[in-house]
Protein backbone atom coordinates (compact mmCIF):
# COMPACT_ATOMS: atom_id res chain seq x y z
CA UNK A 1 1.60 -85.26 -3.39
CA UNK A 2 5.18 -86.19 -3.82
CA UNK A 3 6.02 -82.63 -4.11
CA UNK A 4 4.89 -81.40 -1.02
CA UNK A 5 6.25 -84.37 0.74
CA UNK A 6 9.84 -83.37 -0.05
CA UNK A 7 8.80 -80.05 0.24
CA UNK A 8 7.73 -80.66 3.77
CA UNK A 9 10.99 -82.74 5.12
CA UNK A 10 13.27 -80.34 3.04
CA UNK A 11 11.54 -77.01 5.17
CA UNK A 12 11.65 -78.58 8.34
CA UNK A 13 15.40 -79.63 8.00
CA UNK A 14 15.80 -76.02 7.26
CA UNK A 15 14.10 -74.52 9.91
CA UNK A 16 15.78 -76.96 12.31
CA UNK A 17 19.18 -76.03 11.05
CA UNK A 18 18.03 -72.42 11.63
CA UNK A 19 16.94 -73.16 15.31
CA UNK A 20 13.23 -72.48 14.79
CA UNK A 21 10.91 -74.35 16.22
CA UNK A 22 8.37 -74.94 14.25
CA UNK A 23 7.29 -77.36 11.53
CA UNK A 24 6.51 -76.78 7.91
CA UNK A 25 2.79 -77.62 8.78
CA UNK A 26 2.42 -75.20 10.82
CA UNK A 27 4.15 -72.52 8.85
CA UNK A 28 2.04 -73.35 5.66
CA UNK A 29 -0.90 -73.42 7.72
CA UNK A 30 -0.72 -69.94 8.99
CA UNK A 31 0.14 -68.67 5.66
CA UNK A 32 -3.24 -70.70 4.49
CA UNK A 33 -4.92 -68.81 7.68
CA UNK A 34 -4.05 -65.99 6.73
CA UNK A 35 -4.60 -66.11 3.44
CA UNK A 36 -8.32 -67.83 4.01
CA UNK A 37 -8.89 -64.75 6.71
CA UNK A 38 -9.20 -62.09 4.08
CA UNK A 39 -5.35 -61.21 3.61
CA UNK A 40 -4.54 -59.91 0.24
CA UNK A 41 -2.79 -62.11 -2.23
CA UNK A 42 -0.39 -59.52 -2.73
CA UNK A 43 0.23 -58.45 0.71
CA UNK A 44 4.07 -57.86 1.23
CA UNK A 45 4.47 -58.25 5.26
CA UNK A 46 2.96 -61.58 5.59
CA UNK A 47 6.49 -62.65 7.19
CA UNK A 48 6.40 -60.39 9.91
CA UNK A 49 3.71 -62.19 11.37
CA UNK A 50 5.27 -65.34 10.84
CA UNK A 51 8.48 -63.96 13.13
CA UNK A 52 6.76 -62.95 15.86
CA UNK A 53 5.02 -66.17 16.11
CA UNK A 54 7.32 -68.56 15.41
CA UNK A 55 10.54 -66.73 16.03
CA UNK A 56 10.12 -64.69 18.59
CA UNK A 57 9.89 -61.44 16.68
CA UNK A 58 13.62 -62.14 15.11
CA UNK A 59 13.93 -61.76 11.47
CA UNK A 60 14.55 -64.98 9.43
CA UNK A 61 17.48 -65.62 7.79
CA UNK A 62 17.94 -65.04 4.01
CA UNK A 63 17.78 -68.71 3.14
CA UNK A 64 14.48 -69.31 5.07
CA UNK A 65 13.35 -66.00 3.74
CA UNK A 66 13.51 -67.42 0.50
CA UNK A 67 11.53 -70.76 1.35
CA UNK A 68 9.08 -69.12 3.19
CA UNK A 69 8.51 -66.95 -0.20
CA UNK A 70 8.26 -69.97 -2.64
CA UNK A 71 5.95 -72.10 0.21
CA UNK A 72 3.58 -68.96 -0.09
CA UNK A 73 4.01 -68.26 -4.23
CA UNK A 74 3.14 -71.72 -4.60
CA UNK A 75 0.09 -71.99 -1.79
CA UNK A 76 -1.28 -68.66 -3.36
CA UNK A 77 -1.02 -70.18 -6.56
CA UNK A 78 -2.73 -73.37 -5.98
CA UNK A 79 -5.52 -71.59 -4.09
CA UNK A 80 -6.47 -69.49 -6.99
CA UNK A 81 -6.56 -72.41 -9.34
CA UNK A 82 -9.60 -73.78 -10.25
CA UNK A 83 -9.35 -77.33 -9.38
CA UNK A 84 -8.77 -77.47 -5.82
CA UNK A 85 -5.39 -77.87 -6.14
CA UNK A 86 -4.19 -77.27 -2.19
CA UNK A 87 -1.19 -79.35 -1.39
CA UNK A 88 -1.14 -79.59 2.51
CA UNK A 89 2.96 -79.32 3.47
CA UNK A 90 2.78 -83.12 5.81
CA UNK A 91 5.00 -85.59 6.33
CA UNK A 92 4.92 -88.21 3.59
CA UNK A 93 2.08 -91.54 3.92
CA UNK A 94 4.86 -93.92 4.79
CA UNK A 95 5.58 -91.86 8.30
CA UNK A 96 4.25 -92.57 10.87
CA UNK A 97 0.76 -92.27 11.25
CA UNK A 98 0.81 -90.51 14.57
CA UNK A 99 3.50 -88.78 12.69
CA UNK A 100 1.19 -87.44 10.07
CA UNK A 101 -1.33 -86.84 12.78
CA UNK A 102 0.28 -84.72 14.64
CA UNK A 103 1.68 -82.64 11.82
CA UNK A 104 -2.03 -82.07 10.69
CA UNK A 105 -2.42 -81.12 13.93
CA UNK A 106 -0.05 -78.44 14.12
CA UNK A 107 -1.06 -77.46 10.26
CA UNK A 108 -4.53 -76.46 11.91
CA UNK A 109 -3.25 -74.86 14.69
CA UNK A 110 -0.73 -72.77 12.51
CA UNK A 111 -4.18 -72.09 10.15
CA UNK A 112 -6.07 -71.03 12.78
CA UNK A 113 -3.84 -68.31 14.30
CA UNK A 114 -3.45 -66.93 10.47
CA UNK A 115 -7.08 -67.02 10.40
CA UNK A 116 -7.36 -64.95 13.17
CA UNK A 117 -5.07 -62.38 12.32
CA UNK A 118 -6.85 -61.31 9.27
CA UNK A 119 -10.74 -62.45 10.14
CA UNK A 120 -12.22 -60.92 13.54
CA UNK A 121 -15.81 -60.48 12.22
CA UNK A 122 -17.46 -63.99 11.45
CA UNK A 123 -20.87 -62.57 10.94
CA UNK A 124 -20.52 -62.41 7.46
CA UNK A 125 -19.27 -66.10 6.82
CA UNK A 126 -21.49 -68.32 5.35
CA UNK A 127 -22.64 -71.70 7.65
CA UNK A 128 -20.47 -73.82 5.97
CA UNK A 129 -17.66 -71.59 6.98
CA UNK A 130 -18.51 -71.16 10.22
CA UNK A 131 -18.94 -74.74 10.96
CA UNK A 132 -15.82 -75.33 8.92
CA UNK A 133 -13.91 -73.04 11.63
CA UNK A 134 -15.68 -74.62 14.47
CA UNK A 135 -14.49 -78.15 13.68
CA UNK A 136 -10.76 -76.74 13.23
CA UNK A 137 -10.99 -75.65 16.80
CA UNK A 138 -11.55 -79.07 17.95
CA UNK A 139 -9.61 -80.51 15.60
CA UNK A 140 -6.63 -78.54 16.91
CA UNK A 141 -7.55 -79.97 20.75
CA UNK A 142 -7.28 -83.25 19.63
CA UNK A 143 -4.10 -85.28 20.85
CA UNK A 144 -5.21 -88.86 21.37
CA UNK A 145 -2.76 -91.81 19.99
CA UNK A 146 -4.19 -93.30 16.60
CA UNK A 147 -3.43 -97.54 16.00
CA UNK A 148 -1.29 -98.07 12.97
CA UNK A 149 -4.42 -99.74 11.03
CA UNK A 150 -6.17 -99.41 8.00
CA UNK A 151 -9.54 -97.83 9.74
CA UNK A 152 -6.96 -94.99 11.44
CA UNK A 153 -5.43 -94.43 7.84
CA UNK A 154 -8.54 -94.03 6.57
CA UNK A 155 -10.18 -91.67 9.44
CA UNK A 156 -6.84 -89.43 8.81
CA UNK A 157 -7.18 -89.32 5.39
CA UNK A 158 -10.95 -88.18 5.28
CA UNK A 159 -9.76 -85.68 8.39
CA UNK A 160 -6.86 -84.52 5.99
CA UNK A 161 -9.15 -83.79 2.75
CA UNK A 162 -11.67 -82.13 5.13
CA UNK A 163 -9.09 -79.78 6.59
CA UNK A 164 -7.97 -79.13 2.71
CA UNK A 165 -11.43 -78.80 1.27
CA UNK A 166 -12.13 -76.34 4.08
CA UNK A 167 -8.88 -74.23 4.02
CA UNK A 168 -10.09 -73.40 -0.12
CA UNK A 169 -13.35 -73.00 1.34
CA UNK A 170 -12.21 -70.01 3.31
CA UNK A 171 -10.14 -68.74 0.77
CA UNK A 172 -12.96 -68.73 -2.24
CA UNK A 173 -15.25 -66.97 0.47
CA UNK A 174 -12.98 -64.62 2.07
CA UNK A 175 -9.93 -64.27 0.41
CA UNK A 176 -9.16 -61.82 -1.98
CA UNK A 177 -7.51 -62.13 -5.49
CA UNK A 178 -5.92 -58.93 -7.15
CA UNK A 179 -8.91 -58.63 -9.09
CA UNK A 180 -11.10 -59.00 -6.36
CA UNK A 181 -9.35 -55.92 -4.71
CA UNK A 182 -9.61 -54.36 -7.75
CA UNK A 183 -12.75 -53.99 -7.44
CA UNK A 184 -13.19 -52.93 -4.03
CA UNK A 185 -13.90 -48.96 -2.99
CA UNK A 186 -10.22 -47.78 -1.52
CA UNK A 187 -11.02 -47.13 2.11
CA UNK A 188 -9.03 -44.37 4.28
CA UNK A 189 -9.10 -45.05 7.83
């Protein structure tokens, strides 16, 4: 976890000294969305999206560029490992824990909007997606305070490994691996 803690304050200093406004979370979680929506692993304009939503259509700057590429070479790789690897980008467990909240928050949000830019057609998704989806759209409306205690810590965690175990979720089901497109019949449209 230590990794993506320092990976997660390092990318938002970044972005800040680039005036974007955005966090990490978010960023990693539309790159998760989109991945998890049926994107291709080894789709090229993945960032282009990621302008026009969080920059206003501007292109990043070479420096971000290059953090934005590493965040996704290292999501994609731990969604196509085997054991559930999926490092959510959050602040670190000694912030705050409204902090950390809020930040999952935005991760969700940022996951969702990926999702939705690569997955239009739900009818194919499997229950556990669907309800998986579901309670990401009302996880993403939630903004009540939580009490620094040991029975909020412990809510957030469980809400934190849910949100993980369901981002891989999406991805096994509906994401797609080189060999998996492979393997698909080329379509002309």
């Amino acid at each position: 976890m230590n990794t993506s803690t320092n990976l997660f304050d390092t990318l938002c200093a970044l972005l800040e000294r680039n005036d974007i406004l955005t966090s990490a979370a978010e960023v990693q979680g539309m790159i998760c969305g989109m991945l998890g929506g049926g994107m291709p692993l080894e789709c090229l304009d993945w960032m282009e999206p990621l302008a026009d939503f969080i920059n206003q259509g501007e292109s990043f700057s070479p420096e971000v560029q290059n953090a934005f590429k590493k965040l996704y070479d290292d999501t994609c790789q731990q969604l196509i490992e085997s054991d559930f690897a999926l490092s959510l980008c959050l602040p670190e467990d000694s912030a705050p824990i409204n902090e950390r909240g809020q930040a999952l928050l935005t991760w969700v949000q940022g996951f969702m909007l990926g999702f939705g830019l690569h997955q239009a057609d739900l009818t194919g998704c499997s229950d556990d997606v669907k309800e998986g989806l579901e309670d990401f759209a009302e996880i993403a409306r939630m903004d009540e305070e939580m009490s620094e205690d040991e029975e909020s810590e412990q809510a957030l965690f469980e809400v934190m490994e849910y949100i993980r175990v369901t981002a891989m979720l999406c991805f096994n089901e509906l994401g797609k691996s080189p060999e998996q497109q492979q393997g698909e019949p080329k379509t002309v449209h």
